[in-house]
C-alpha atoms as a PDB file:
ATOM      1  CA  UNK A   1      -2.007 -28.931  22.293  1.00  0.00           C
ATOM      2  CA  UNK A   2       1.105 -27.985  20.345  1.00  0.00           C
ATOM      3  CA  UNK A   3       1.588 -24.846  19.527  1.00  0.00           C
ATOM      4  CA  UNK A   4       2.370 -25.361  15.568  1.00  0.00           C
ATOM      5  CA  UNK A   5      -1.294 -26.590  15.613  1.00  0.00           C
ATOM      6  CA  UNK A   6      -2.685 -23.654  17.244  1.00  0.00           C
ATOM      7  CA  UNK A   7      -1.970 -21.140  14.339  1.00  0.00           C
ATOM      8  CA  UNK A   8      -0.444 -21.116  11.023  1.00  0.00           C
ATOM      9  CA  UNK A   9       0.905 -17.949   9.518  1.00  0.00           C
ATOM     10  CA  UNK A  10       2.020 -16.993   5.896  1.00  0.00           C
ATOM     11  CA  UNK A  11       3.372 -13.975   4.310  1.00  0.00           C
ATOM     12  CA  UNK A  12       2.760 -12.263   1.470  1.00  0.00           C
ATOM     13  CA  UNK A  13       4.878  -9.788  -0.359  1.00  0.00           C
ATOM     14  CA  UNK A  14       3.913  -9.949  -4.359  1.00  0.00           C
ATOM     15  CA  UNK A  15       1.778  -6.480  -3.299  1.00  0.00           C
ATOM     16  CA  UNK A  16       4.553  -4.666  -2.411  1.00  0.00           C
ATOM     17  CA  UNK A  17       4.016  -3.824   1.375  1.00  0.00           C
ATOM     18  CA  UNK A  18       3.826  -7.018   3.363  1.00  0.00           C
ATOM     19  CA  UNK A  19       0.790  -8.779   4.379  1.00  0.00           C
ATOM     20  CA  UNK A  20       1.125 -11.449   7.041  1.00  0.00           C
ATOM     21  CA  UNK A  21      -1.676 -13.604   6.797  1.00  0.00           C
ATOM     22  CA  UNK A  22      -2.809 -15.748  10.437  1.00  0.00           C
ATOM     23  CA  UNK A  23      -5.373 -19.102  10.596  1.00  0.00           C
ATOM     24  CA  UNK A  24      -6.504 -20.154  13.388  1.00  0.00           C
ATOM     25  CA  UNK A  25      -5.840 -19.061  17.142  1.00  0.00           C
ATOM     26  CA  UNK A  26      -3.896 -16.146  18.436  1.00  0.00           C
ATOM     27  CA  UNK A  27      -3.612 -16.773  21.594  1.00  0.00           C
ATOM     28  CA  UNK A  28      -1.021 -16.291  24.696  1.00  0.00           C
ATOM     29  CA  UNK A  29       1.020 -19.862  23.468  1.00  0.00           C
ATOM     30  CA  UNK A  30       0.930 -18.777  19.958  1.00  0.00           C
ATOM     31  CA  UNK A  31       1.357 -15.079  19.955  1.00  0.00           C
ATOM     32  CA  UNK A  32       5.372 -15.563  20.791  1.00  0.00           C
ATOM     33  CA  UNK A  33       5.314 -16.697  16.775  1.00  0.00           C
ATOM     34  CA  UNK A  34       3.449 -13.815  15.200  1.00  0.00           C
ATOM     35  CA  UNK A  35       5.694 -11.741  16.845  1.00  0.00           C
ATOM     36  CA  UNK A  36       9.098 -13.288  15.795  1.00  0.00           C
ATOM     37  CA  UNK A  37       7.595 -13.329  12.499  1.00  0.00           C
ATOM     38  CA  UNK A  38       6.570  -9.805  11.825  1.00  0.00           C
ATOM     39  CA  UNK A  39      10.122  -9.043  13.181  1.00  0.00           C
ATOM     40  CA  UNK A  40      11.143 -10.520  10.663  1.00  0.00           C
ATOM     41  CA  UNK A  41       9.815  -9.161   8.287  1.00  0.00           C
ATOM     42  CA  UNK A  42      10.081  -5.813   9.087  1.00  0.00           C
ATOM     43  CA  UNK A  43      14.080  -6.164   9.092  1.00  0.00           C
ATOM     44  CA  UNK A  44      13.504  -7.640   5.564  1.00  0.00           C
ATOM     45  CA  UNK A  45      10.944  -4.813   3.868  1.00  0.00           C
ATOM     46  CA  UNK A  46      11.820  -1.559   3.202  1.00  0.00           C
ATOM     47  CA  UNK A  47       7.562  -0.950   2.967  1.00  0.00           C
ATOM     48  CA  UNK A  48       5.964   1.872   4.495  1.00  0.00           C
ATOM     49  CA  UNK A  49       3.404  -0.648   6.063  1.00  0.00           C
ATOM     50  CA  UNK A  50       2.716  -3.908   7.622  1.00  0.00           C
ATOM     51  CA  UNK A  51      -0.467  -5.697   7.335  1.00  0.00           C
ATOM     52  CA  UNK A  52      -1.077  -7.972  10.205  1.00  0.00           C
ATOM     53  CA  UNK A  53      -4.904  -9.900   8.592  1.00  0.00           C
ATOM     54  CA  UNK A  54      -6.603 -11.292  11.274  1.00  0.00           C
ATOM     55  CA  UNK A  55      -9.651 -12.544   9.084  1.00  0.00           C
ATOM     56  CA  UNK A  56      -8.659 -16.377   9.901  1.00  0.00           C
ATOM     57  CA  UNK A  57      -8.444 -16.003  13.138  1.00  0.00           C
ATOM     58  CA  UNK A  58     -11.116 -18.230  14.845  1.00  0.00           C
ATOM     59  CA  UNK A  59     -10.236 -17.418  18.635  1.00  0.00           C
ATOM     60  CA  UNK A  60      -8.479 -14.886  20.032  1.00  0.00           C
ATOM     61  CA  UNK A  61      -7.370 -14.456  23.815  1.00  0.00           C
ATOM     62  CA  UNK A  62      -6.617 -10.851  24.893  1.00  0.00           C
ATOM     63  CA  UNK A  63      -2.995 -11.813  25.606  1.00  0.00           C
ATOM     64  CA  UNK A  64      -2.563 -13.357  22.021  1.00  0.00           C
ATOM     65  CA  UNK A  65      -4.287  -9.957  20.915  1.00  0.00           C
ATOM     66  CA  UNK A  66      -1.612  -7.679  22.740  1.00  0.00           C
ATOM     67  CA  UNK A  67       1.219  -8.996  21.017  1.00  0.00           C
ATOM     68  CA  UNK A  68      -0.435  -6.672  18.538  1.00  0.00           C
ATOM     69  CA  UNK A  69       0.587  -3.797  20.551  1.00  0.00           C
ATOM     70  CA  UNK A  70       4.394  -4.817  20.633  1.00  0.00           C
ATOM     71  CA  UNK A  71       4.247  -5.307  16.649  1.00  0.00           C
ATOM     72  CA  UNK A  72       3.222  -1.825  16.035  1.00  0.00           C
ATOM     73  CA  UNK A  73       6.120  -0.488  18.307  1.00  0.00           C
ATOM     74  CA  UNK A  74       7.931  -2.887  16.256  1.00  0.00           C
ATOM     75  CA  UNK A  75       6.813  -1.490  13.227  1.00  0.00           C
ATOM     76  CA  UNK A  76       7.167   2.089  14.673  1.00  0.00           C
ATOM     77  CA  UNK A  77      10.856   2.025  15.392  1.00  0.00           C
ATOM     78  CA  UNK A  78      11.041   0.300  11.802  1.00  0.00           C
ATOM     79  CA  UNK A  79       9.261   3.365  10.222  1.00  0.00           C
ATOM     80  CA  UNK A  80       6.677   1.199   9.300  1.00  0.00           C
ATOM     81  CA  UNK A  81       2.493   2.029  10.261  1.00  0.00           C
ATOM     82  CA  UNK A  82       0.963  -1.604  11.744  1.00  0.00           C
ATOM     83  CA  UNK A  83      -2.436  -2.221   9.351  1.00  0.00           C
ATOM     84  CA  UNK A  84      -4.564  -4.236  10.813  1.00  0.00           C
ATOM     85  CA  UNK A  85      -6.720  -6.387   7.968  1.00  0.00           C
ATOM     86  CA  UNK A  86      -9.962  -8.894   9.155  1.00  0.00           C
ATOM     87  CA  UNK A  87     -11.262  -7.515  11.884  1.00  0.00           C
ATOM     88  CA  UNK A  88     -13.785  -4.404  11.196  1.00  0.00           C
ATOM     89  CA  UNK A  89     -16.885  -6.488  10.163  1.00  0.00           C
ATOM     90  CA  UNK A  90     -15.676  -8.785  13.578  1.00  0.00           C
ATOM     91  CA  UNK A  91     -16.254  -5.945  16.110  1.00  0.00           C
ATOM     92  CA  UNK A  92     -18.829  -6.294  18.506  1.00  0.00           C
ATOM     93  CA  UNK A  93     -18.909 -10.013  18.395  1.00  0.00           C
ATOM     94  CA  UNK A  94     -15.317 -10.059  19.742  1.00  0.00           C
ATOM     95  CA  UNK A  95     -15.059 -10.767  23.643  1.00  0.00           C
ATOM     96  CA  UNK A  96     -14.725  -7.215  25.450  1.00  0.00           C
ATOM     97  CA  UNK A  97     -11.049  -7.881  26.587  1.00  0.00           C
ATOM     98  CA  UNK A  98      -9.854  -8.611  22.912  1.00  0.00           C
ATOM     99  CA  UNK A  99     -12.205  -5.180  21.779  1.00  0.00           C
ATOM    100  CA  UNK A 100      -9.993  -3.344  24.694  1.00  0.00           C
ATOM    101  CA  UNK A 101      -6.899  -4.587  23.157  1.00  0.00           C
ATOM    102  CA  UNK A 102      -7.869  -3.952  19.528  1.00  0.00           C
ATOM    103  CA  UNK A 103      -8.459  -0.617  20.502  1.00  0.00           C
ATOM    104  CA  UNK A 104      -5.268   0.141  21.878  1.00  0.00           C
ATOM    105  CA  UNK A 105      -3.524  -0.738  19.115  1.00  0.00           C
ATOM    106  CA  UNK A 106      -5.724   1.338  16.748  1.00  0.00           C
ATOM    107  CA  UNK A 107      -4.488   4.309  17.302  1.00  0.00           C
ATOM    108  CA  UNK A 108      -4.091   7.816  14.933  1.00  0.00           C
ATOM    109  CA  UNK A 109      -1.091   5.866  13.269  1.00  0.00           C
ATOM    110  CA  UNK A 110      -2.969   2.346  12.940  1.00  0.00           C
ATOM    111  CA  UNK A 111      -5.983   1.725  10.126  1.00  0.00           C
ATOM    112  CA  UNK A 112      -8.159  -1.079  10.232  1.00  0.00           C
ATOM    113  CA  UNK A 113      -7.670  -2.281   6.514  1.00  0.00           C
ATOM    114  CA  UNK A 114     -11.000  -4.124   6.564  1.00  0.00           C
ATOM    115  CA  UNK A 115     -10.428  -8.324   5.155  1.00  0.00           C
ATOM    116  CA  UNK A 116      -7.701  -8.596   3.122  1.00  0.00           C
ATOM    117  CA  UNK A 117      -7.897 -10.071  -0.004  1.00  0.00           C
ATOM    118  CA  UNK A 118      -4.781 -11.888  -1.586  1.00  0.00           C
END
């Protein structure tokens, strides 16, 4: 399957801080997007934040998941904290791999935002 199919991704800045919003699979083909993406957008925002929403994400694949941890470096060296929106109310029905991941990247500097609503 083509990537393009796999996952769409939009962003949205009328907020303020940056909100990238992803459908449909993260996953290990499509993961190389979310990441050029966010880069993106952190060399474009001046924000204190970057809000990664997972909430239409439909299947996730713990290597999809751990470009996560690359976009909060990202956003680190950018002075930027990674938010991640959409996936609170999804823990514990998330495979165990993806859980580990999720973890990882929430750490003291990372806040699950909960869905995100825009």
């Amino acid at each position: 399957m083509d990537q393009w199919h796999l996952m769409q991704l939009a962003v949205d800045s009328s907020q303020g801080a940056p909100v990238v919003h992803v459908v449909g699979e993260l996953t290990a083909v499509s993961a190389p997007r979310l990441l050029r993406l966010c880069e993106g957008v952190l060399a474009r925002s001046a924000a204190g934040s970057l809000t990664v929403d997972l909430s239409g994400v439909r299947h996730f694949e713990p290597e999809g998941v751990a470009v996560l941890l690359r976009v909060r470096d990202r956003c680190a060296a950018a002075g930027s904290a990674l938010v991640l929106g959409g996936v609170s109310d999804r823990r514990g029905a998330l495979p165990l791999r993806v859980e580990q991941v999720l973890d990882e990247v929430d750490d003291p500097t990372t806040a699950d935002a909960g869905p995100v609503l825009a």
